[in-house]
C-alpha atoms as a PDB file:
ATOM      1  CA  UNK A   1      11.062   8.420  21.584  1.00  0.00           C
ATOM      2  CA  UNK A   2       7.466   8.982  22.619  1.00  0.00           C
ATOM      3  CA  UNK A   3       4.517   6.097  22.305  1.00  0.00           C
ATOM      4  CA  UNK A   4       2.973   8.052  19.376  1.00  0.00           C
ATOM      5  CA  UNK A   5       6.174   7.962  17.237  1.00  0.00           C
ATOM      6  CA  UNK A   6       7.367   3.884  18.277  1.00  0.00           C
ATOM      7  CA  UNK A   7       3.011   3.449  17.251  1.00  0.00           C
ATOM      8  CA  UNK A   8       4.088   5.389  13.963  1.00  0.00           C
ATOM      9  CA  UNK A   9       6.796   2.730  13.480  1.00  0.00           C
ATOM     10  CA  UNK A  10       5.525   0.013  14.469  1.00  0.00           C
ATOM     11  CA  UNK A  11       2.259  -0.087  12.202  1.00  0.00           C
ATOM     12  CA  UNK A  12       4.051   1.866   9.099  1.00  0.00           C
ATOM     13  CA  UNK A  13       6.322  -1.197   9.534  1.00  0.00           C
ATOM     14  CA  UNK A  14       3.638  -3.676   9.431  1.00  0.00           C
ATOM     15  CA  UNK A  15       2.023  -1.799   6.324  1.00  0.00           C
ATOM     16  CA  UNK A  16       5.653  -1.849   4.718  1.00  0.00           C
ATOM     17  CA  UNK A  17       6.051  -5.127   5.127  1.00  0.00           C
ATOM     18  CA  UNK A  18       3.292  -5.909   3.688  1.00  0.00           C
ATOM     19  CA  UNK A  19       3.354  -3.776   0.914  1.00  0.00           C
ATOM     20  CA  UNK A  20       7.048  -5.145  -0.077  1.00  0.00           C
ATOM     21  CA  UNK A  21       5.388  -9.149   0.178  1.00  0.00           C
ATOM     22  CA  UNK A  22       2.820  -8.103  -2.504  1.00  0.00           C
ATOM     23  CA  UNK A  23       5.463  -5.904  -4.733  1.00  0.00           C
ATOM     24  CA  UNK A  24       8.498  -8.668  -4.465  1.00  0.00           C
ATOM     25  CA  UNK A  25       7.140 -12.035  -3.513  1.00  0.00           C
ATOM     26  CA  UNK A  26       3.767 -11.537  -6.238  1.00  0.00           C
ATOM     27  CA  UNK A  27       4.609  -8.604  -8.302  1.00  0.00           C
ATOM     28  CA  UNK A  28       8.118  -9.535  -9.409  1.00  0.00           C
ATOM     29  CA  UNK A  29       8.207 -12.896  -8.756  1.00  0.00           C
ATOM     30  CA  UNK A  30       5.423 -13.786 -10.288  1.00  0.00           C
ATOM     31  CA  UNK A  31       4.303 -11.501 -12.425  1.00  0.00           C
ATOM     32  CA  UNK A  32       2.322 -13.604 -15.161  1.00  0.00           C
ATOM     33  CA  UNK A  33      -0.306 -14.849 -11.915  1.00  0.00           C
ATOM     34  CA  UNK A  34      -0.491 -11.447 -10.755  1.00  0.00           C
ATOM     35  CA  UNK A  35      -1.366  -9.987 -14.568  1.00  0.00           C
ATOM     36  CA  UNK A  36      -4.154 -12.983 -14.503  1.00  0.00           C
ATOM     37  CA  UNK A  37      -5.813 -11.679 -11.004  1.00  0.00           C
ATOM     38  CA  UNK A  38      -5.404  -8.001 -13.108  1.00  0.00           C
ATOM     39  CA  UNK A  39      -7.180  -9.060 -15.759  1.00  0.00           C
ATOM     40  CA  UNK A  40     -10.024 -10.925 -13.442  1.00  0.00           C
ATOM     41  CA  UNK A  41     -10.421  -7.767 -11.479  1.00  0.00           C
ATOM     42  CA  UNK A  42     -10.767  -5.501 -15.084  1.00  0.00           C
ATOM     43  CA  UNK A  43      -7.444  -3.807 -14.743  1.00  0.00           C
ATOM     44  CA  UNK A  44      -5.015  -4.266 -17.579  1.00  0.00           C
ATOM     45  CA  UNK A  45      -2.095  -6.004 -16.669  1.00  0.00           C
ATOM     46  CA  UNK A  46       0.467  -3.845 -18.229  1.00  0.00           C
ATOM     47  CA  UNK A  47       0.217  -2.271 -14.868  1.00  0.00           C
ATOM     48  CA  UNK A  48       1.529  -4.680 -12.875  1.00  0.00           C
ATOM     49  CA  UNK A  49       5.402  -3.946 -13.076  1.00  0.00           C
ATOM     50  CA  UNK A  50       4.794  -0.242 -13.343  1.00  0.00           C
ATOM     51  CA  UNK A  51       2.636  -0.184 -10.017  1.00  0.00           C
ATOM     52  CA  UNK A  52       5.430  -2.395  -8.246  1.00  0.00           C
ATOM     53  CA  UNK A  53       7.780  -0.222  -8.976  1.00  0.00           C
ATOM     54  CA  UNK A  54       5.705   2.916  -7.429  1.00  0.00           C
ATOM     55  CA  UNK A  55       4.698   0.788  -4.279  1.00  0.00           C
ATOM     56  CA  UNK A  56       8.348   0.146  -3.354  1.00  0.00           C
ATOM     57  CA  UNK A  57       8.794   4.184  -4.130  1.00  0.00           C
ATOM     58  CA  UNK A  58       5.696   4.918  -1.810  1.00  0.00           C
ATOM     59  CA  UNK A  59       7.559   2.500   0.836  1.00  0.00           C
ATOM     60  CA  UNK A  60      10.887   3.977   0.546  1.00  0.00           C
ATOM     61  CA  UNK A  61       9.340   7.833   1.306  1.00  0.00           C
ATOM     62  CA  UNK A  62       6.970   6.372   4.207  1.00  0.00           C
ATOM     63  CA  UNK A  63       9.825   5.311   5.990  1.00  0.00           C
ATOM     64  CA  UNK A  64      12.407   8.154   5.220  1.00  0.00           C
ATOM     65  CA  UNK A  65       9.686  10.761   5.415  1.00  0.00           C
ATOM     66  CA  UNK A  66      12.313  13.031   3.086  1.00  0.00           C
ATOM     67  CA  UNK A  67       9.810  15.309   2.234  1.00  0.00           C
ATOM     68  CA  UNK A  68       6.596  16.261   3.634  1.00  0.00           C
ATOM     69  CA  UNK A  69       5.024  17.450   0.296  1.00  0.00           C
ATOM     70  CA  UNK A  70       5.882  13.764  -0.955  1.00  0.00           C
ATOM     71  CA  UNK A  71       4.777  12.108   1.874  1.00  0.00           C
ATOM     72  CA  UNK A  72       1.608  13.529   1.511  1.00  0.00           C
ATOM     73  CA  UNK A  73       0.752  12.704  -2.039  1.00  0.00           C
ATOM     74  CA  UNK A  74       2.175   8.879  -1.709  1.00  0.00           C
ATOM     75  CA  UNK A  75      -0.199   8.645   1.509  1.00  0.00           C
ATOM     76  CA  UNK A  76      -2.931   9.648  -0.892  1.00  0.00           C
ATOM     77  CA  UNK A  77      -2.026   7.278  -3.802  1.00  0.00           C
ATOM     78  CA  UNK A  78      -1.680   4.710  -1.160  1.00  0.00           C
ATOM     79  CA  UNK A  79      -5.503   5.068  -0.226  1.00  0.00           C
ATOM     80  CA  UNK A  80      -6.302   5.522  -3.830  1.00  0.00           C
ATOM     81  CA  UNK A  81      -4.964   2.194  -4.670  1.00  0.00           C
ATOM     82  CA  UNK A  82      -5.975   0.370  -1.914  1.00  0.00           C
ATOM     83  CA  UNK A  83      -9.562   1.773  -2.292  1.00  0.00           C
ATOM     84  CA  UNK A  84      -9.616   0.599  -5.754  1.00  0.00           C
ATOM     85  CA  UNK A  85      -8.328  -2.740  -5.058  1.00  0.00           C
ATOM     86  CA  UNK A  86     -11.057  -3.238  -2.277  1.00  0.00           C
ATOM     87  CA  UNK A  87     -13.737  -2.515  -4.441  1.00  0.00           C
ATOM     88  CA  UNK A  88     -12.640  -4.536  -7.143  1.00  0.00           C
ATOM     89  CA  UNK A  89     -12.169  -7.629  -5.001  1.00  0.00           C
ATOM     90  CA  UNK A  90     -15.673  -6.943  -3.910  1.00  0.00           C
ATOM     91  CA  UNK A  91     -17.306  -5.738  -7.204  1.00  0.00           C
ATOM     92  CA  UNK A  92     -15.848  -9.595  -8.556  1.00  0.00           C
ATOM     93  CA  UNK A  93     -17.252 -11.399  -5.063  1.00  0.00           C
ATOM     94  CA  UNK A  94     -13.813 -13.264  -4.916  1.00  0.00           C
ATOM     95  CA  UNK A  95     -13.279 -12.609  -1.397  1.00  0.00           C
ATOM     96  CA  UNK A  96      -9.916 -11.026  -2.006  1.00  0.00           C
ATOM     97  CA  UNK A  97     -10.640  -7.496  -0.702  1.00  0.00           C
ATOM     98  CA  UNK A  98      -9.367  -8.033   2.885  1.00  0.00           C
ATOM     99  CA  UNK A  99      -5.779  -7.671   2.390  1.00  0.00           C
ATOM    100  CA  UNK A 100      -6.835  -4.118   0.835  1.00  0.00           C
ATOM    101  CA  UNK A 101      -8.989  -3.175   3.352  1.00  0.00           C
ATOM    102  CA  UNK A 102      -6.718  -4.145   5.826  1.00  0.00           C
ATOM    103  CA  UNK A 103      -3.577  -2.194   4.115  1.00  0.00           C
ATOM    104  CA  UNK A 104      -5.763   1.018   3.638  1.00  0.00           C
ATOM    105  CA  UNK A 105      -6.701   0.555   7.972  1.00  0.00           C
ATOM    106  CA  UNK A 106      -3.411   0.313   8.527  1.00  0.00           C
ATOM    107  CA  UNK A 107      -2.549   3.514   6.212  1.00  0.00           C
ATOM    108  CA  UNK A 108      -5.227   5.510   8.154  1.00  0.00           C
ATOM    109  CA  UNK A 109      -3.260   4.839  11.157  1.00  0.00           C
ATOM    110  CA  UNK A 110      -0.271   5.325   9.795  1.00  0.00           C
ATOM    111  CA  UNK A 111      -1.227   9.103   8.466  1.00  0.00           C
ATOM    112  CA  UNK A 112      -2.622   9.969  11.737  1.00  0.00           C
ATOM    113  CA  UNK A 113       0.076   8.768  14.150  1.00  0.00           C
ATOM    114  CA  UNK A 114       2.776  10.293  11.591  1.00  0.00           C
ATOM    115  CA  UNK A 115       0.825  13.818  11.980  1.00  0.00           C
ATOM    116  CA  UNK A 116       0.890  13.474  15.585  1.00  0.00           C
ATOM    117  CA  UNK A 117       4.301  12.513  15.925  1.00  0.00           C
ATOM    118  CA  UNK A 118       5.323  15.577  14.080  1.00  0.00           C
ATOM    119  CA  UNK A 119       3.167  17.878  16.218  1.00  0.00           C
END
């Protein structure tokens, strides 16, 4: 396995991981804080369980990479979403929008090293 593929790994991991904190330690587990920072942010918080549910989806293809077409369009949901949550945070000043900013770094990284690696 060459450095640009275990670099692949390695960071999708990270972003994975934290990905699956948000989705089943916040999302799931508690569900009635996470519809309150929703509705703080202007998002309705019928969306919470929904978007869980499509984050551990977008997880599940990043790491089995089953389809390229797929992998594709859940690398550009993932920016999507963490674009919107960044500017969200930081349309609300809360202070909240490094976690997003940090996920949608580490998805940039992700993208490039998994096109390289398949090169």
């Amino acid at each position: 396995m060459n450095k640009i593929k275990i670099g692949y790994y390695v960071v999708t991991g990270l972003l994975s991981l934290m990905l699956l904190y948000s989705v089943i330690g916040m999302y799931f587990l508690q569900t009635e804080t996470v519809q309150g920072f929703f509705k703080t942010l202007g998002y309705p918080s019928y969306l919470v369980i929904p978007l869980g549910i499509l984050k551990l989806a977008g997880v599940t293809t990043l790491l089995t990479r089953f389809n390229s077409r797929v992998v594709e369009w859940t690398y550009a949901g993932f920016a999507i979403n963490f674009s919107l949550a960044a500017s969200a945070h930081l349309s609300v000043g809360d202070g909240q929008a490094g976690g997003a900013i940090a996920a949608l770094v580490l998805l940039i990284i992700s993208y490039v090293l998994g096109v390289k690696s398949s090169d």
